[in-house]
N, C-alpha and C. Protein backbone atom coordinates (compact mmCIF):
# COMPACT_ATOMS: atom_id res chain seq x y z
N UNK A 1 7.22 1.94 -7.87
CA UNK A 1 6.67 2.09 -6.54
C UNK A 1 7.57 3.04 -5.74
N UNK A 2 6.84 3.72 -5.09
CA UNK A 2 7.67 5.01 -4.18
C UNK A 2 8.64 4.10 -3.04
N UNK A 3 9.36 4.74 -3.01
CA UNK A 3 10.09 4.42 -1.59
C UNK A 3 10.23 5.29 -0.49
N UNK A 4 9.91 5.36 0.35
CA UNK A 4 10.37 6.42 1.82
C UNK A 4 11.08 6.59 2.50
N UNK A 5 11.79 7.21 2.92
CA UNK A 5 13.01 7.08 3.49
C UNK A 5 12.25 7.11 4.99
N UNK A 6 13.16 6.01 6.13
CA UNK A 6 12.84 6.18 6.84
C UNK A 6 13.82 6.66 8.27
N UNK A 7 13.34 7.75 8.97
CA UNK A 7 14.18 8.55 9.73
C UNK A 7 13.69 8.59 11.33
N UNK A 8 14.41 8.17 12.40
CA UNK A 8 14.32 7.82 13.15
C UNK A 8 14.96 8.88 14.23
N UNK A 9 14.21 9.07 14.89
CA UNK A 9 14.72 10.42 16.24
C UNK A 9 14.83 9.71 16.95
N UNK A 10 16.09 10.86 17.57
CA UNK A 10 16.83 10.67 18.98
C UNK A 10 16.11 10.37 19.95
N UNK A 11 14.65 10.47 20.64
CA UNK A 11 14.21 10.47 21.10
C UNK A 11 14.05 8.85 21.11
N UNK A 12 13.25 8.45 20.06
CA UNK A 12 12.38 7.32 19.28
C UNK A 12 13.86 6.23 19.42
N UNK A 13 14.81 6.61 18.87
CA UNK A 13 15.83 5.71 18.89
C UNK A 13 16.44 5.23 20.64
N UNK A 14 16.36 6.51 21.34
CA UNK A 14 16.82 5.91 23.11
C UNK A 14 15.80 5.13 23.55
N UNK A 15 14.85 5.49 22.77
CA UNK A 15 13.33 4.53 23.44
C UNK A 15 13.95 2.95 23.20
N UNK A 16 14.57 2.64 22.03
CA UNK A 16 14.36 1.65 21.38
C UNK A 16 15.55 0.74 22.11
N UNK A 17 16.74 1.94 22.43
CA UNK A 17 18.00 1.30 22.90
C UNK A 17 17.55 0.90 24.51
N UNK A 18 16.62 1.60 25.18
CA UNK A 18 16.58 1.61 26.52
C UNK A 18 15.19 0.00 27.05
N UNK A 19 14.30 0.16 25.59
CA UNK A 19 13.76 -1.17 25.58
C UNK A 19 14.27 -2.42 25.39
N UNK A 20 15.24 -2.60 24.19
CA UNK A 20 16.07 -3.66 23.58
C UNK A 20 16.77 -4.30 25.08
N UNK A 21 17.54 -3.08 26.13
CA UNK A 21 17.93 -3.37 26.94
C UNK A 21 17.11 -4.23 27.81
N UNK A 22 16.19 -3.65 28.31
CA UNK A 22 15.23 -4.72 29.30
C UNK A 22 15.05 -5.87 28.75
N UNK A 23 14.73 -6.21 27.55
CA UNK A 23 14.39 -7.55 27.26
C UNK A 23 15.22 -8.26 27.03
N UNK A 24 16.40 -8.04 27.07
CA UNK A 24 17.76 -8.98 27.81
C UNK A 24 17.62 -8.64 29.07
N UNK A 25 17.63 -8.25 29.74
CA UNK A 25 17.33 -8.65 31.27
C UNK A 25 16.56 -9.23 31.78
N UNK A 26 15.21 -9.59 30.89
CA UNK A 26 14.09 -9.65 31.40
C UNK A 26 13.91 -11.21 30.60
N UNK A 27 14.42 -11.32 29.59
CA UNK A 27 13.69 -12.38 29.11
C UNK A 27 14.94 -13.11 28.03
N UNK A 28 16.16 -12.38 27.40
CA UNK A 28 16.82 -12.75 27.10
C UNK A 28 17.32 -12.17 26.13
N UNK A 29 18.57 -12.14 25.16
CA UNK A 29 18.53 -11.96 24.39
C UNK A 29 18.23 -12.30 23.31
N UNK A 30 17.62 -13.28 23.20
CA UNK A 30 16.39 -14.02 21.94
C UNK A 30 15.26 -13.22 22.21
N UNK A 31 14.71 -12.55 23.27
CA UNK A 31 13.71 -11.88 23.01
C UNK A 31 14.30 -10.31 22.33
N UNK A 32 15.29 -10.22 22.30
CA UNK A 32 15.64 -8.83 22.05
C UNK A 32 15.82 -8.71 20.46
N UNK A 33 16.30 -9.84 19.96
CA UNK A 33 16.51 -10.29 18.40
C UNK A 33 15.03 -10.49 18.04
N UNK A 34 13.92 -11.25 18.31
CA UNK A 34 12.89 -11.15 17.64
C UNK A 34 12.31 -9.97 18.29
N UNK A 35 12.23 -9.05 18.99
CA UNK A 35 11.69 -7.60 18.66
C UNK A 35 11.90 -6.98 17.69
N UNK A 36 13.25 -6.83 17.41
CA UNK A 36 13.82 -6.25 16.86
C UNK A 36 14.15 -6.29 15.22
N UNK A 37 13.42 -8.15 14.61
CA UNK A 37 13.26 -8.38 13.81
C UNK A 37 11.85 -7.64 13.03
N UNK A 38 10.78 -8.02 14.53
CA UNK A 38 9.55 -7.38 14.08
C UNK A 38 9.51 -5.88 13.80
N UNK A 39 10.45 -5.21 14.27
CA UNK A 39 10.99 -3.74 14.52
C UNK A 39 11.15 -3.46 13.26
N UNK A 40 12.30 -4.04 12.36
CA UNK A 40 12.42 -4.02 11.16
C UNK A 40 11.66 -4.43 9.72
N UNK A 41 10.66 -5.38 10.46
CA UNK A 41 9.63 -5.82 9.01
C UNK A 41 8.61 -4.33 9.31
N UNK A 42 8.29 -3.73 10.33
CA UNK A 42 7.57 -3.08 10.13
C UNK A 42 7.85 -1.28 9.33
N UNK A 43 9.13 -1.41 9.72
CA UNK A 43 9.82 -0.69 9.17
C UNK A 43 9.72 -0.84 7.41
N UNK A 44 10.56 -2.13 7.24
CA UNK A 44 10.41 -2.29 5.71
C UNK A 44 9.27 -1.84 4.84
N UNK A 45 8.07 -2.25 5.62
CA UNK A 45 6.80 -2.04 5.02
C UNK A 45 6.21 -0.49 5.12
N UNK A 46 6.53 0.26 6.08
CA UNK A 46 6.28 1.64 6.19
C UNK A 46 7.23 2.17 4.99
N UNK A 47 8.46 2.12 4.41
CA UNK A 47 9.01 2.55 3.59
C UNK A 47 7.87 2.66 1.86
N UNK A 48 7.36 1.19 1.95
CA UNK A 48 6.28 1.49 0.48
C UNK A 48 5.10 1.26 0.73
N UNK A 49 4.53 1.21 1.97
CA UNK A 49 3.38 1.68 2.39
C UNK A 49 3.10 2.56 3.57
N UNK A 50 3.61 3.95 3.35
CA UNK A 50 2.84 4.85 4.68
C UNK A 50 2.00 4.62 4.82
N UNK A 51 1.39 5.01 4.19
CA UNK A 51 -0.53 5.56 3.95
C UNK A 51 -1.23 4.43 4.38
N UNK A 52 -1.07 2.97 4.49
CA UNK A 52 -2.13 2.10 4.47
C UNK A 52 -2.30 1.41 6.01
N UNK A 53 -2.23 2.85 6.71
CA UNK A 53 -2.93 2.62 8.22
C UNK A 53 -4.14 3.82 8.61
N UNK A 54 -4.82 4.34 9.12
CA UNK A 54 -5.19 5.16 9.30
C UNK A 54 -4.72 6.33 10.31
N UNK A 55 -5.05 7.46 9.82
CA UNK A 55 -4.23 8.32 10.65
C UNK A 55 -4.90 8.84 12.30
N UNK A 56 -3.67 8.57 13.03
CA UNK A 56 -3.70 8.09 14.45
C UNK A 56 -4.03 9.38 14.79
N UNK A 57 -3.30 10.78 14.58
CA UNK A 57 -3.81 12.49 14.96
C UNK A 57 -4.37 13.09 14.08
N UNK A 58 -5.53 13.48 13.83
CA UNK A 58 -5.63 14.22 12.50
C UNK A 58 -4.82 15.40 12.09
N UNK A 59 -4.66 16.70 13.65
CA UNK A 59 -4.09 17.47 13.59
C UNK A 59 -2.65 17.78 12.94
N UNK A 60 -2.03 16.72 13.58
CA UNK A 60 -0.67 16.44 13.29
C UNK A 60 -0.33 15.93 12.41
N UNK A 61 -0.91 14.19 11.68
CA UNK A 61 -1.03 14.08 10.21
C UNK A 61 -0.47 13.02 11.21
N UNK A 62 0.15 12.27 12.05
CA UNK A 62 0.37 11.25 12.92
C UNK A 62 0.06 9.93 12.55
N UNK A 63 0.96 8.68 12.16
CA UNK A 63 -0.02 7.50 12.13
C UNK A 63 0.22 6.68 12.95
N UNK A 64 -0.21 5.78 13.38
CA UNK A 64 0.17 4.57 14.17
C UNK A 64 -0.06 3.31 13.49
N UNK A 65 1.43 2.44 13.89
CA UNK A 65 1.69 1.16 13.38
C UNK A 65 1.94 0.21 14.68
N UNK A 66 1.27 -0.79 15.01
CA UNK A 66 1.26 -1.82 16.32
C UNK A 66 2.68 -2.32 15.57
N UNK A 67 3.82 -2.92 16.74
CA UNK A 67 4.78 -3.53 16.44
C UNK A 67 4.77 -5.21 17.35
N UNK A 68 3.90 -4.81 18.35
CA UNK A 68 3.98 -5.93 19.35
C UNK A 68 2.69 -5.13 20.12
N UNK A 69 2.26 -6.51 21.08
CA UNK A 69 0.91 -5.82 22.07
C UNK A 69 0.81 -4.54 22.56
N UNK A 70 2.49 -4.12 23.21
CA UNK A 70 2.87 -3.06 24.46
C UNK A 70 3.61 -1.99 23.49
N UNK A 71 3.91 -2.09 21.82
CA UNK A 71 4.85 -1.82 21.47
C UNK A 71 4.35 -0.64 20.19
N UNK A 72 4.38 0.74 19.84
CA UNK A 72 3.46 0.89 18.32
C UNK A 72 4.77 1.88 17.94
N UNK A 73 4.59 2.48 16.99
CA UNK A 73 5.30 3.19 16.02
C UNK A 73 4.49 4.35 15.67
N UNK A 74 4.65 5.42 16.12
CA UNK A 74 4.17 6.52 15.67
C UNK A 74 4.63 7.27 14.96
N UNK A 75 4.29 7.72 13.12
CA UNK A 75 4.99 8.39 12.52
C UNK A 75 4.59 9.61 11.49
N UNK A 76 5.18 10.12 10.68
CA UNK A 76 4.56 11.12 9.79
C UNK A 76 5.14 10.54 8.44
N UNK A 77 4.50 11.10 7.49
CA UNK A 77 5.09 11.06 6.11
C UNK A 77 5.81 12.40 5.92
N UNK A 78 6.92 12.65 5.54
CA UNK A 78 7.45 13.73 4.93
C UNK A 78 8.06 13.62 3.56
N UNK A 79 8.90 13.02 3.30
CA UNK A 79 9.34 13.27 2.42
C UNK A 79 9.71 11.94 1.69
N UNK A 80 9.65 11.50 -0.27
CA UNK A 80 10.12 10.58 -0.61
C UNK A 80 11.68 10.77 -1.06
N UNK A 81 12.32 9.43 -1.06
CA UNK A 81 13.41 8.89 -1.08
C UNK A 81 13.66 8.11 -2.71
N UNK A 82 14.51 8.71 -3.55
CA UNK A 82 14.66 8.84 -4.78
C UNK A 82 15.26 6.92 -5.36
């Protein structure tokens, strides 16, 4: 089974540091650990399954993955991981 490497931008990553933050302020840091758990299963699963969402831009080749209600993952396939 393929594996994918998965690569995360600067952009995508301040998003993540600047959210993690609020939800210790907002709700705790137990809410910041189970985001962040869900953050990572969805992750895991994008590594050997890109493909099995439909693609969110056609143009761009774009997919989207829901992580939480308020929360999605927008990504590309590029390249596999040996």
């Amino acid at each position: 089974m393929r594996k994918y490497e998965i690569e995360i931008s600067p952009f995508a990553n301040e998003k993540i540091i600047r959210l993690t933050d609020y939800l210790v302020l907002e709700w705790g840091q137990s809410s910041k650990n189970n985001f962040l758990k869900k953050l990572n299963e969805v992750v895991l699963k994008l590594q050997y399954f890109p493909k099995s969402l439909p693609v969110f831009n056609q143009n761009l080749n774009i997919y989207k993955r829901v992580v939480s209600k308020i929360t999605t993952v927008n990504y590309r396939i590029s390249k596999q991981k040996s």
